[in-house]
C-alpha atoms as a PDB file:
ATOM      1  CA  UNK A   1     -36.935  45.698-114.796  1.00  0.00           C
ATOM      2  CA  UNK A   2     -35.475  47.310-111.909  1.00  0.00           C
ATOM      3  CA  UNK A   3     -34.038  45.262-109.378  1.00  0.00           C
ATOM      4  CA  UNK A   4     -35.524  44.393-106.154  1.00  0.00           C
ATOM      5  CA  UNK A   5     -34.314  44.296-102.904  1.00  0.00           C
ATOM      6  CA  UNK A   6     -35.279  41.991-100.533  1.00  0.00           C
ATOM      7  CA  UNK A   7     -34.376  42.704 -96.849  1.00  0.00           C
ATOM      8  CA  UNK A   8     -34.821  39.811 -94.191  1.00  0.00           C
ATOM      9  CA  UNK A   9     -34.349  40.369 -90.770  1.00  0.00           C
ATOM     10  CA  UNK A  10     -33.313  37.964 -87.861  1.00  0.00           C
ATOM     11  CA  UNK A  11     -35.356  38.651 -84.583  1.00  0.00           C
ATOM     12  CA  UNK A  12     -33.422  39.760 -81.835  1.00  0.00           C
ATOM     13  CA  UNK A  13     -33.043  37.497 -78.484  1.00  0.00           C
ATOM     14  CA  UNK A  14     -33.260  39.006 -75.306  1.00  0.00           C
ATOM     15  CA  UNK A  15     -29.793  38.761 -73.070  1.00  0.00           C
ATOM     16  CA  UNK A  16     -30.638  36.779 -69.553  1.00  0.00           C
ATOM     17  CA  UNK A  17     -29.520  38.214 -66.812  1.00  0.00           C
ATOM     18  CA  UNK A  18     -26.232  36.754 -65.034  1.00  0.00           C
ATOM     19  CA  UNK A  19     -26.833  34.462 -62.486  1.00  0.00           C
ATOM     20  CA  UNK A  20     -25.201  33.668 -59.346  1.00  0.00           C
ATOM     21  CA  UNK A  21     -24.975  30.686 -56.803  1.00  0.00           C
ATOM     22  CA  UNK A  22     -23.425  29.603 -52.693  1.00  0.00           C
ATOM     23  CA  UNK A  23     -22.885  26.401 -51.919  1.00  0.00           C
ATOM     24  CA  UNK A  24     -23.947  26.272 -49.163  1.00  0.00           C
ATOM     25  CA  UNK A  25     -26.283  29.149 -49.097  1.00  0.00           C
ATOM     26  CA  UNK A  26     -26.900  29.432 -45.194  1.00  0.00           C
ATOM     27  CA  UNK A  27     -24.400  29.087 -42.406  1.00  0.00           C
ATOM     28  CA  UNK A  28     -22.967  30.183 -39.290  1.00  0.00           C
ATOM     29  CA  UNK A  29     -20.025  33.222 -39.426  1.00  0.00           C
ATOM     30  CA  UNK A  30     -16.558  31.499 -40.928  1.00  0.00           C
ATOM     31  CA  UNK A  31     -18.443  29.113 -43.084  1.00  0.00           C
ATOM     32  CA  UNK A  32     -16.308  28.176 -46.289  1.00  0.00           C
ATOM     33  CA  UNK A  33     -18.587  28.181 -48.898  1.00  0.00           C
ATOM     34  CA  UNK A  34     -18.398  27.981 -53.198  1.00  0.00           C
ATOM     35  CA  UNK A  35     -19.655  30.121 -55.367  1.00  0.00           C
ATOM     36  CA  UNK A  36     -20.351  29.694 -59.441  1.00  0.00           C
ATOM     37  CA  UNK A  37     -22.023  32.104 -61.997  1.00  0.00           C
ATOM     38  CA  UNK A  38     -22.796  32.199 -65.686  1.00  0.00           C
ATOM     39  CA  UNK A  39     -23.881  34.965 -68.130  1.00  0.00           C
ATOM     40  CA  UNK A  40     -21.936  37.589 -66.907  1.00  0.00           C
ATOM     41  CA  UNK A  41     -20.834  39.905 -70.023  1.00  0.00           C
ATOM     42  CA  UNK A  42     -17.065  40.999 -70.505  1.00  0.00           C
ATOM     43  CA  UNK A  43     -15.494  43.775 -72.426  1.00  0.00           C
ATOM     44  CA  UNK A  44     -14.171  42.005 -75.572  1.00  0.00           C
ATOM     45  CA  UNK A  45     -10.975  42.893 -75.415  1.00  0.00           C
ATOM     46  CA  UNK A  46     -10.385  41.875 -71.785  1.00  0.00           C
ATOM     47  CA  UNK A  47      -7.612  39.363 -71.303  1.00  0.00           C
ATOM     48  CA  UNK A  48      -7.910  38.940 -67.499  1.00  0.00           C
ATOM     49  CA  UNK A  49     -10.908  37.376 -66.110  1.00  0.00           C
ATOM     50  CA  UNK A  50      -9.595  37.206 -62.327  1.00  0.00           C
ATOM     51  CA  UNK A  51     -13.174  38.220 -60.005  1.00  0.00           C
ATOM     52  CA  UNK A  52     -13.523  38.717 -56.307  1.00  0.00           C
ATOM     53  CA  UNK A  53     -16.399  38.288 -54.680  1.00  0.00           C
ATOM     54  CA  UNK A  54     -17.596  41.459 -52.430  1.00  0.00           C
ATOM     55  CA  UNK A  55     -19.680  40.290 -48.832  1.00  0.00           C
ATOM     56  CA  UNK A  56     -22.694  43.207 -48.669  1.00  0.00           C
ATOM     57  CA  UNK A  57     -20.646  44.697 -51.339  1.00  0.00           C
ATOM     58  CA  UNK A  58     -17.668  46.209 -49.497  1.00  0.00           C
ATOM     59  CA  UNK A  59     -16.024  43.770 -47.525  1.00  0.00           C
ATOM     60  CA  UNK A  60     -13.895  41.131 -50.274  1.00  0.00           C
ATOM     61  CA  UNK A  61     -14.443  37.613 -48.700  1.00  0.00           C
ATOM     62  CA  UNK A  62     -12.736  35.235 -51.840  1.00  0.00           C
ATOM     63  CA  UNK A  63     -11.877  35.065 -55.259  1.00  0.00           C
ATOM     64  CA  UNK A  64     -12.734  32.857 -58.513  1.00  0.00           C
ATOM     65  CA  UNK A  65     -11.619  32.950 -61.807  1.00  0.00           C
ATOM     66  CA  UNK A  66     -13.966  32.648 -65.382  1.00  0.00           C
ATOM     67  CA  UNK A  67     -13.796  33.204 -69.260  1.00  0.00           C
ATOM     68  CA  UNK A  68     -14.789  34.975 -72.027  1.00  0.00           C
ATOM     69  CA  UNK A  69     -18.367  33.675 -72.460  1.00  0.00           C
ATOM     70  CA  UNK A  70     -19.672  34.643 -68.845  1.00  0.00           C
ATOM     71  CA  UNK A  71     -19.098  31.441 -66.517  1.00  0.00           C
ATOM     72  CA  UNK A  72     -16.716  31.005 -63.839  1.00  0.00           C
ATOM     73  CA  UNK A  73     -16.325  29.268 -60.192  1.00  0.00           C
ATOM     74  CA  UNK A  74     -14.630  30.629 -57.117  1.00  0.00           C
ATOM     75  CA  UNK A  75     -14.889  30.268 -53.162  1.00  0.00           C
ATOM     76  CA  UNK A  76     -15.628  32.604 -50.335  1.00  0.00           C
ATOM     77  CA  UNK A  77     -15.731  32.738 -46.450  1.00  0.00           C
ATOM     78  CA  UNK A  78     -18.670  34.187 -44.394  1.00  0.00           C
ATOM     79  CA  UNK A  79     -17.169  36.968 -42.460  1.00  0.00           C
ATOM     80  CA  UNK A  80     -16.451  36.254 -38.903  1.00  0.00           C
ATOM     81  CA  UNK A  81     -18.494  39.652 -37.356  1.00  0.00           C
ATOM     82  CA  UNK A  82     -21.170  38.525 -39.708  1.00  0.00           C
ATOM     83  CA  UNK A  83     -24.888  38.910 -38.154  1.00  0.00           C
ATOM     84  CA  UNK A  84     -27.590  36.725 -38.089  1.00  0.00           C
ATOM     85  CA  UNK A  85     -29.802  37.134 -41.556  1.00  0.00           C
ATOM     86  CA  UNK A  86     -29.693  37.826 -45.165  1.00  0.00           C
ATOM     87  CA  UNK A  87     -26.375  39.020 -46.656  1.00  0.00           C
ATOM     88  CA  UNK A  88     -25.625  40.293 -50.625  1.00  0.00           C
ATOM     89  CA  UNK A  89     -22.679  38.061 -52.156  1.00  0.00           C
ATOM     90  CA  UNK A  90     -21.665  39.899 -55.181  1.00  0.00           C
ATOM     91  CA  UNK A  91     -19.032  38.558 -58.351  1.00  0.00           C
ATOM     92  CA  UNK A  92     -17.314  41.470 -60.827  1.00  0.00           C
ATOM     93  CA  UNK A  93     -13.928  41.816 -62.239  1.00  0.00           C
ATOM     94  CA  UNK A  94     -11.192  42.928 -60.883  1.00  0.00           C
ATOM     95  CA  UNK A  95      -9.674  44.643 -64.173  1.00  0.00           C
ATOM     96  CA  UNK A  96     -11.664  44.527 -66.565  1.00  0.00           C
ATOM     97  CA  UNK A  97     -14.982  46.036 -67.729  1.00  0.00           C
ATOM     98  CA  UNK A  98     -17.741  43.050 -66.990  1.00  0.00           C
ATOM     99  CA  UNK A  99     -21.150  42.645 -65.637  1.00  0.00           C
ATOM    100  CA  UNK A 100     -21.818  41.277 -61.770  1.00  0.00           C
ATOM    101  CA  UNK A 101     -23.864  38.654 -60.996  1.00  0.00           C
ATOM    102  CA  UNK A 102     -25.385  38.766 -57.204  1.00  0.00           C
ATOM    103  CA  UNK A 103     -27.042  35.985 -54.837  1.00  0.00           C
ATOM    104  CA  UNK A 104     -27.938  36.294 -51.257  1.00  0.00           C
ATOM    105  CA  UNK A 105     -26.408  34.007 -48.221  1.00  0.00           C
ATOM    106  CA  UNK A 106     -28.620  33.556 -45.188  1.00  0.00           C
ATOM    107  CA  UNK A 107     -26.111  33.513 -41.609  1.00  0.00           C
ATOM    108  CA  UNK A 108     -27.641  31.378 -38.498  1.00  0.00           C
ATOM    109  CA  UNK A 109     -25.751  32.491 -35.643  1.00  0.00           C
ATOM    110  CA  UNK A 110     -25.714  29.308 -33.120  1.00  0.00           C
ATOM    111  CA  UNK A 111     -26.879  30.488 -29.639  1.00  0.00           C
ATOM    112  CA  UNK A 112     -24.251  30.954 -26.786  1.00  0.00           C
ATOM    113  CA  UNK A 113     -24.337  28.664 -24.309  1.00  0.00           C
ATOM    114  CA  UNK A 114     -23.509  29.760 -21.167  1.00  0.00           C
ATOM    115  CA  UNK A 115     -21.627  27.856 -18.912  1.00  0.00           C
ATOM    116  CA  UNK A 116     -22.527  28.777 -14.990  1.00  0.00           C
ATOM    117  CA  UNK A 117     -19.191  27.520 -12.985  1.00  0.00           C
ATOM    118  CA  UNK A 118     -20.322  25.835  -9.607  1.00  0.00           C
ATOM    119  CA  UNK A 119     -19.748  27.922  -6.674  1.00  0.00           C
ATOM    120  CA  UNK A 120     -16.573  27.740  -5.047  1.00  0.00           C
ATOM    121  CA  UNK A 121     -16.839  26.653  -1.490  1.00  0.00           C
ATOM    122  CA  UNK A 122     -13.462  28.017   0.518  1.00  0.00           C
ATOM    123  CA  UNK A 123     -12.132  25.939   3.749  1.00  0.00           C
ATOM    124  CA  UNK A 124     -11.620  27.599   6.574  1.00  0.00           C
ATOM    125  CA  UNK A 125      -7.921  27.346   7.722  1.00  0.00           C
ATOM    126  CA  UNK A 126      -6.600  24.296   9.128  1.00  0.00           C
ATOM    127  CA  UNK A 127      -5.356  24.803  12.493  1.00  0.00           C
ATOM    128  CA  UNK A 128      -2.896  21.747  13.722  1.00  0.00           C
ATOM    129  CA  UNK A 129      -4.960  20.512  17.058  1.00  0.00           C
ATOM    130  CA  UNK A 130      -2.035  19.748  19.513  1.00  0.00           C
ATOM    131  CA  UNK A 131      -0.826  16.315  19.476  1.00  0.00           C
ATOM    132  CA  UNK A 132      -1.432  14.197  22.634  1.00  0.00           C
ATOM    133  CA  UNK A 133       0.981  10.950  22.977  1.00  0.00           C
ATOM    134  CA  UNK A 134      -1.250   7.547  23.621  1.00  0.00           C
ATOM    135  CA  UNK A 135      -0.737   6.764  26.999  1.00  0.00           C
ATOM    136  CA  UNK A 136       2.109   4.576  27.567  1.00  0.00           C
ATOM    137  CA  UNK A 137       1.029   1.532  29.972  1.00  0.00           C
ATOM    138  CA  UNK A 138       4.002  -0.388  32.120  1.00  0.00           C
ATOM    139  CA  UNK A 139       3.641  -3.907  33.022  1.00  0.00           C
ATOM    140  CA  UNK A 140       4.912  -4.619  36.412  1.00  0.00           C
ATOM    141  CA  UNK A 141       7.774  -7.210  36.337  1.00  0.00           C
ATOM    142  CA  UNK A 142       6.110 -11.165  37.274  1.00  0.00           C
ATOM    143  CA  UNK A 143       8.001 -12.470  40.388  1.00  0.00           C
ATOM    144  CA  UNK A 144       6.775 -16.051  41.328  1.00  0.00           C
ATOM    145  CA  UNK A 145       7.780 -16.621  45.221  1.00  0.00           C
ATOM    146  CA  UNK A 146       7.743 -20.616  45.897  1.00  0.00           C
ATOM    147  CA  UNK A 147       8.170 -21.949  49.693  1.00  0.00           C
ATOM    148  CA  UNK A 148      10.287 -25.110  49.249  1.00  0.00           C
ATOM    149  CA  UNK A 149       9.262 -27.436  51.582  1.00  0.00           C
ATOM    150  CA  UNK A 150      12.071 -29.020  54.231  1.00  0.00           C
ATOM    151  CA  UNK A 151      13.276 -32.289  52.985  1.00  0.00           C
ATOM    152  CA  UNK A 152      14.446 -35.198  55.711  1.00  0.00           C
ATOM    153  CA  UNK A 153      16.293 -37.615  54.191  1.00  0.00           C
ATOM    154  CA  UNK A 154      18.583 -40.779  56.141  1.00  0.00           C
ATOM    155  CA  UNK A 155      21.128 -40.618  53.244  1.00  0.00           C
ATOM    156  CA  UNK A 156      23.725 -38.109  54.004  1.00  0.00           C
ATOM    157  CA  UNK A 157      24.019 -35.784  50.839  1.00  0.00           C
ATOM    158  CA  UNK A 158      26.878 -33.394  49.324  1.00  0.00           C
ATOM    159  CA  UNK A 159      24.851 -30.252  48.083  1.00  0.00           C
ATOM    160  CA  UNK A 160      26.827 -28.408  45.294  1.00  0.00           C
ATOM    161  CA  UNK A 161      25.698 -25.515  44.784  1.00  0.00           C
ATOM    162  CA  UNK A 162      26.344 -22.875  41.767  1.00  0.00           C
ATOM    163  CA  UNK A 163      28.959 -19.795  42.962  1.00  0.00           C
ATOM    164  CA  UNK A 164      26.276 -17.514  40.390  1.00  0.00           C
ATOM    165  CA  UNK A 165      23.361 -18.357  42.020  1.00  0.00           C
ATOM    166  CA  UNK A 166      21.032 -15.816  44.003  1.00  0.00           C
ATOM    167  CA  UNK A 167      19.728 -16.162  47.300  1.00  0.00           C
ATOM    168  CA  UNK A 168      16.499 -15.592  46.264  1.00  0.00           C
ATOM    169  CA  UNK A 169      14.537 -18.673  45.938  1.00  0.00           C
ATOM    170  CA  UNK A 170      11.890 -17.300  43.239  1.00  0.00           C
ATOM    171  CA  UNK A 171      11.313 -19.472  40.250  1.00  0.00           C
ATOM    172  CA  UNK A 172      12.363 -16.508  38.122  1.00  0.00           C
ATOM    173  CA  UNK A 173      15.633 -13.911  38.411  1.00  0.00           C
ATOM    174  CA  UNK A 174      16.300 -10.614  36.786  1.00  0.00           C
ATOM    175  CA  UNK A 175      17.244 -10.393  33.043  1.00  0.00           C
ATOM    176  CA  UNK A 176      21.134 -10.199  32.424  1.00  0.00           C
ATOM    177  CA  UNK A 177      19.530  -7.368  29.609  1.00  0.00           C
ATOM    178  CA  UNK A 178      16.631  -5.036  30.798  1.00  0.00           C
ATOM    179  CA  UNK A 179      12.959  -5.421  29.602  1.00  0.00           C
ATOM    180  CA  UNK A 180       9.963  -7.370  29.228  1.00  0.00           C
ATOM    181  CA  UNK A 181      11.011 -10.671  29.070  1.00  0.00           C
ATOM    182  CA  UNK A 182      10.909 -13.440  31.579  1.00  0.00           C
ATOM    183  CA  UNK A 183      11.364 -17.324  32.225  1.00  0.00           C
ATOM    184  CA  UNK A 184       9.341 -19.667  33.901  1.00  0.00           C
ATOM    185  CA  UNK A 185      10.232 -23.267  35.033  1.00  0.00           C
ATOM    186  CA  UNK A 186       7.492 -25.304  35.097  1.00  0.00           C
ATOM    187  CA  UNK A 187       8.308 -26.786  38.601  1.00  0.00           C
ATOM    188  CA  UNK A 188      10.459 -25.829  41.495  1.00  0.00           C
ATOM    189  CA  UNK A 189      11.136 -28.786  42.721  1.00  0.00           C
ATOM    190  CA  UNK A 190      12.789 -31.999  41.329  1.00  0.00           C
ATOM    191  CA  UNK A 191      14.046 -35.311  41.705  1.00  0.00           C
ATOM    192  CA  UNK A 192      16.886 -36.697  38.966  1.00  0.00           C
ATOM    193  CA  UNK A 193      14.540 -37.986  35.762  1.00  0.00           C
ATOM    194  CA  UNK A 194      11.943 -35.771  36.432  1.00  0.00           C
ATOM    195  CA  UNK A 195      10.704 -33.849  33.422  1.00  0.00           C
ATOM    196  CA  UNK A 196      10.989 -29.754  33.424  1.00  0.00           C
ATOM    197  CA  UNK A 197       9.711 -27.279  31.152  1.00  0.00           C
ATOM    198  CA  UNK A 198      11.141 -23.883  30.420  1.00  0.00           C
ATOM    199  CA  UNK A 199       8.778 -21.345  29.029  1.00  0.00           C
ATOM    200  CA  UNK A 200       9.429 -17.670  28.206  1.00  0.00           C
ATOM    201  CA  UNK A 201       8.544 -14.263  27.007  1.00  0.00           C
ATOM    202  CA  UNK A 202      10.882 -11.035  25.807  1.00  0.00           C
ATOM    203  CA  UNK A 203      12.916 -12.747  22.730  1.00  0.00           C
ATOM    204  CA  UNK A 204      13.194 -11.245  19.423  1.00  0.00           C
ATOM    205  CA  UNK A 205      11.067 -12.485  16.636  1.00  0.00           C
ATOM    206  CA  UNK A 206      12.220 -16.113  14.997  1.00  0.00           C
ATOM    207  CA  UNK A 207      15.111 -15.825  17.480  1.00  0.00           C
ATOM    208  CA  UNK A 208      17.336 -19.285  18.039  1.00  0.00           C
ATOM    209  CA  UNK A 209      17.114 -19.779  22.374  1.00  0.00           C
ATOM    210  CA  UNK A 210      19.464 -22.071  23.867  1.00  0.00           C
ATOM    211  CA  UNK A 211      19.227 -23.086  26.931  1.00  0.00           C
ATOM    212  CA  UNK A 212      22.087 -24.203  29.228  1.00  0.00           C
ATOM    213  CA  UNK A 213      22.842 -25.355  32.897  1.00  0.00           C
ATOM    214  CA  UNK A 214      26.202 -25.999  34.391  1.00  0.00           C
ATOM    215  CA  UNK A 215      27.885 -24.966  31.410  1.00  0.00           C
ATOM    216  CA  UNK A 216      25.841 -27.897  29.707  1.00  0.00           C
ATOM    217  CA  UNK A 217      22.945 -26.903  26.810  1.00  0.00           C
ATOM    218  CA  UNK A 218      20.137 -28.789  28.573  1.00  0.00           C
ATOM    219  CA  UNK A 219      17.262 -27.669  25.470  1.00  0.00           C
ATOM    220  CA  UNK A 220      17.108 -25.817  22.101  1.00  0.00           C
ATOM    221  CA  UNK A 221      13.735 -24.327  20.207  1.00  0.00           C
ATOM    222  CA  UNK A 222      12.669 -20.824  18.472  1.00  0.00           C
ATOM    223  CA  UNK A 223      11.372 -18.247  19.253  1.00  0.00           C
ATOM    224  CA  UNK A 224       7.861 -17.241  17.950  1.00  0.00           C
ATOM    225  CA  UNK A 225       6.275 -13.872  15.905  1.00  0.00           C
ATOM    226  CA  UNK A 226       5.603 -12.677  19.694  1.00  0.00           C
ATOM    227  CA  UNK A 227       8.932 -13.879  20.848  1.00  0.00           C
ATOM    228  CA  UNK A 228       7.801 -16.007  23.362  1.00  0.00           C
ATOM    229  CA  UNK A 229       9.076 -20.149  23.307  1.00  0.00           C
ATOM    230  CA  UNK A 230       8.542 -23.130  25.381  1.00  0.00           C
ATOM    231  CA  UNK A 231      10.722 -25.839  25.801  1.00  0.00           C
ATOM    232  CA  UNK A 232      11.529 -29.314  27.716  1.00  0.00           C
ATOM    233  CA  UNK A 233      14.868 -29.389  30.017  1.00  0.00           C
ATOM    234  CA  UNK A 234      16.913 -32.010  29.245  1.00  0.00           C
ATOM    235  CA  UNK A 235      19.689 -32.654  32.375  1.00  0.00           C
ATOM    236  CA  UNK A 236      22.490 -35.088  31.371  1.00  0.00           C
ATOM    237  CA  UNK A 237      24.078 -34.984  34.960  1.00  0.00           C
ATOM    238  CA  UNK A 238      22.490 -33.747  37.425  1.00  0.00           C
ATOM    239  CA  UNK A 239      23.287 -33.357  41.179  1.00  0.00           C
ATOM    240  CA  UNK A 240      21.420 -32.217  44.423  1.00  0.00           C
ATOM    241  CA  UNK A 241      20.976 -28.960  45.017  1.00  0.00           C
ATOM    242  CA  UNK A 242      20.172 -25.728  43.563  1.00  0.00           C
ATOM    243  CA  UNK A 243      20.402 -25.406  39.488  1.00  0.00           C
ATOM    244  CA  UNK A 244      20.355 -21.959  37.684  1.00  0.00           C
ATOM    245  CA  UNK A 245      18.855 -22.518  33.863  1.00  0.00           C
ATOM    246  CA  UNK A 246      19.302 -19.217  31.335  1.00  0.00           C
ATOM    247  CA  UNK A 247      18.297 -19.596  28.002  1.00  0.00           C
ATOM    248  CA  UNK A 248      20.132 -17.254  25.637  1.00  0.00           C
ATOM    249  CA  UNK A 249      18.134 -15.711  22.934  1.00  0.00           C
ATOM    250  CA  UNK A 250      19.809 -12.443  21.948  1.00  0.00           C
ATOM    251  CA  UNK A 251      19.287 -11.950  25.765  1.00  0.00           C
ATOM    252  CA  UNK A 252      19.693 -13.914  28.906  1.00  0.00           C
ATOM    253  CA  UNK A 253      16.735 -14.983  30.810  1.00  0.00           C
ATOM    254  CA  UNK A 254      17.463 -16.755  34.267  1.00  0.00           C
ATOM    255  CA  UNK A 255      15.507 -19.328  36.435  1.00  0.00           C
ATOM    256  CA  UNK A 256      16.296 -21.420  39.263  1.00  0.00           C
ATOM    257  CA  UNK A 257      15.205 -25.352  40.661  1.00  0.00           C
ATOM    258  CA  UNK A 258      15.797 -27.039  43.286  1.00  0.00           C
ATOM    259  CA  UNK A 259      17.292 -30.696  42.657  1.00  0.00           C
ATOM    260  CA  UNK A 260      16.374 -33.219  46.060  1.00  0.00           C
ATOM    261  CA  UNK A 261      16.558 -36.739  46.613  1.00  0.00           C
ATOM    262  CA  UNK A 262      13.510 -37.984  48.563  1.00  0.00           C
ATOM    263  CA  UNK A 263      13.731 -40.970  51.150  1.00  0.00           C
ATOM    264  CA  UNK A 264      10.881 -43.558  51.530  1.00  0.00           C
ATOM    265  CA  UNK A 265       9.626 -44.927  54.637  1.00  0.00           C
ATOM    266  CA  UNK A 266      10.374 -48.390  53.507  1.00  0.00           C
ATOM    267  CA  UNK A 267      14.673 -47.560  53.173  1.00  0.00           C
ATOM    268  CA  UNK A 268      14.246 -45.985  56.798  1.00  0.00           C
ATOM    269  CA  UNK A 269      12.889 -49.283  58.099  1.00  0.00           C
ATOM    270  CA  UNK A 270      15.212 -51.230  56.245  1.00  0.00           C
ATOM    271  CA  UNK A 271      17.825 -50.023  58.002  1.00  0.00           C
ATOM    272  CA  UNK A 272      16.442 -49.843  61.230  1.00  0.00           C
ATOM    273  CA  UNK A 273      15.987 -53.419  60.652  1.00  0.00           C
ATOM    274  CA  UNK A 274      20.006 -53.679  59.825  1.00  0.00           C
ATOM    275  CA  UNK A 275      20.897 -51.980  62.639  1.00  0.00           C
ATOM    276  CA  UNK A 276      18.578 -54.221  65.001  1.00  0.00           C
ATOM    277  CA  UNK A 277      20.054 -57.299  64.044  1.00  0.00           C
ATOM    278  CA  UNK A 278      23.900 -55.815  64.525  1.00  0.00           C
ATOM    279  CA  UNK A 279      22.336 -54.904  68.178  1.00  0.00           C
ATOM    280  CA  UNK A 280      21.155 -58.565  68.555  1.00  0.00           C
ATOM    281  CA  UNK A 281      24.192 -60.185  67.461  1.00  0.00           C
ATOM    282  CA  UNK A 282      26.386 -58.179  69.330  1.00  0.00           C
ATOM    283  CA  UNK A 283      24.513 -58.737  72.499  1.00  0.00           C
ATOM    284  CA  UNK A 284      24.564 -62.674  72.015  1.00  0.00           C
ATOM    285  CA  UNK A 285      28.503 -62.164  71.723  1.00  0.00           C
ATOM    286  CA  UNK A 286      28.492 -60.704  74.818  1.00  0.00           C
ATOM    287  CA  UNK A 287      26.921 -62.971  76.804  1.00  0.00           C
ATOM    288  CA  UNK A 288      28.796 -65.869  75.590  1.00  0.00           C
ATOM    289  CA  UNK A 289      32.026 -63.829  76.571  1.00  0.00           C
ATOM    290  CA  UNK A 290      30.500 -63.650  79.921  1.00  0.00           C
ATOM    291  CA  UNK A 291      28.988 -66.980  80.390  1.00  0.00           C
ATOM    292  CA  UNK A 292      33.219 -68.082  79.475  1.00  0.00           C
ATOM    293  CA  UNK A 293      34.456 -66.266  82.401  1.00  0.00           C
ATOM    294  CA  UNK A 294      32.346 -67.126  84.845  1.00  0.00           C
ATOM    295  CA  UNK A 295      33.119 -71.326  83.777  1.00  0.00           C
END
């Protein structure tokens, strides 16, 4: 019996097509983006399975590397010039003979913002107006003019009288320094144990004053923030006649007053009285004396 072949026969399976994938598949130009395929068919033999990956399939935009049964990974960049729309993304070898798988990435181009600068607003030149000096307002100098009354008096008095001072019988003299500052005595006039107060005007700010008489220091204070000061006069001896007071602050300031000694109507009659009674007496004498001689 001849012998009989049997044949059996596997059915073929259809190849699938390669496939290709972005990650991310939409983006603005310069976007980094991954790419990964499988089923992409090699040339046995090949040894090198480097691939680039081609951006509308001219421009080479990354690379990836795969193996010998079709898969692979890789990474790309979306060109910068790239427009807005679809794009074809392409994989194939670089050496050897292989299939290409291809995928499509979608570019959003962001809109331009414009940005509108503000209008520049130009000064005219600055011209320098001329410069006018605040007026500059004098005081006129304070002179105080006091009459001094006449003074009668029985008691016959020795006036001494100091070789510095003035004629002038204001309550105030010139400064020994120019400027603004003056003194005042509060009275013109007065009688041993009186009290006298010195005020004045011109001193430097916080400045010591002292003030003297006859050689004497006759009051002390300070001068205030204004340099102005007040005072009380202090004499330890004092004699009739005319006085001259400075007080020294840095400058000299320079008053006058008038020392007197008054006489009451009482002392006049008193010794009127005492010169009466002499009269009286004497005359009695006298007539005794005469009354003797004619005995």
């Amino acid at each position: 019996m001849a012998g009989v072949t049997v044949l059996s026969t596997t059915p073929a399976v259809a190849q699938q097509p390669p496939v290709l994938s972005a990650n991310p598949s939409v983006g603005a130009p310069g976007t980094a983006f991954k790419v990964a395929w499988t089923g992409i068919y090699f040339d046995p033999d090949c040894t090198n399975f480097a691939m680039r990956v081609l951006w509308d399939g001219k421009t080479v935009v990354g690379s990836g590397t795969g193996g010998g049964r079709g898969t692979g990974s890789g990474s790309a960049t979306v060109p910068a010039n790239a427009t807005a729309g679809g794009h074809r993304v392409t994989v194939q070898a670089t050496s050897c003979q292989a299939g290409a798988a291809t995928t499509t990435f979608t570019v959003r181009v962001p809109p331009t913002t414009t940005t509108t600068q503000p209008p520049v607003t130009t000064r005219p030149p600055v011209t320098n107006p001329p410069v006018t000096n605040p007026p500059v307002t004098t005081r006129p100098p304070v002179i105080t003019t006091t009459t001094t009354p006449p003074v009668t008096t029985t008691t016959t008095t020795t006036t001494t009288t100091d070789s510095s001072t003035p004629s002038s019988s204001s309550t105030t003299d010139a400064l020994t320094n120019p400027g603004d500052g003056v003194l005042v005595l509060d009275k013109d006039n007065i009688q041993p144990g009186d009290d006298l107060t010195a005020t004045g005007t011109g001193c430097p700010k916080g400045a010591s004053v002292t003030l003297k008489s006859l050689g004497q220091d006759v009051g002390r204070t300070t001068a205030d923030e204004n340099g102005e000061f007040r005072s009380p006069v202090r004499f330890a001896n004092i004699e009739p006649g005319r006085h001259k007071v400075r007080a020294e602050c840095g400058i000299v300031l320079v008053g006058n007053v008038d020392v007197t000694l008054s006489s009451s109507s009482q002392g006049t009659t008193s010794t009127l009285v005492v010169l009466l009674f002499f009269l009286l007496v004497g005359a009695a004498m006298l007539r005794r004396q005469f009354s003797g001689l004619r005995r």
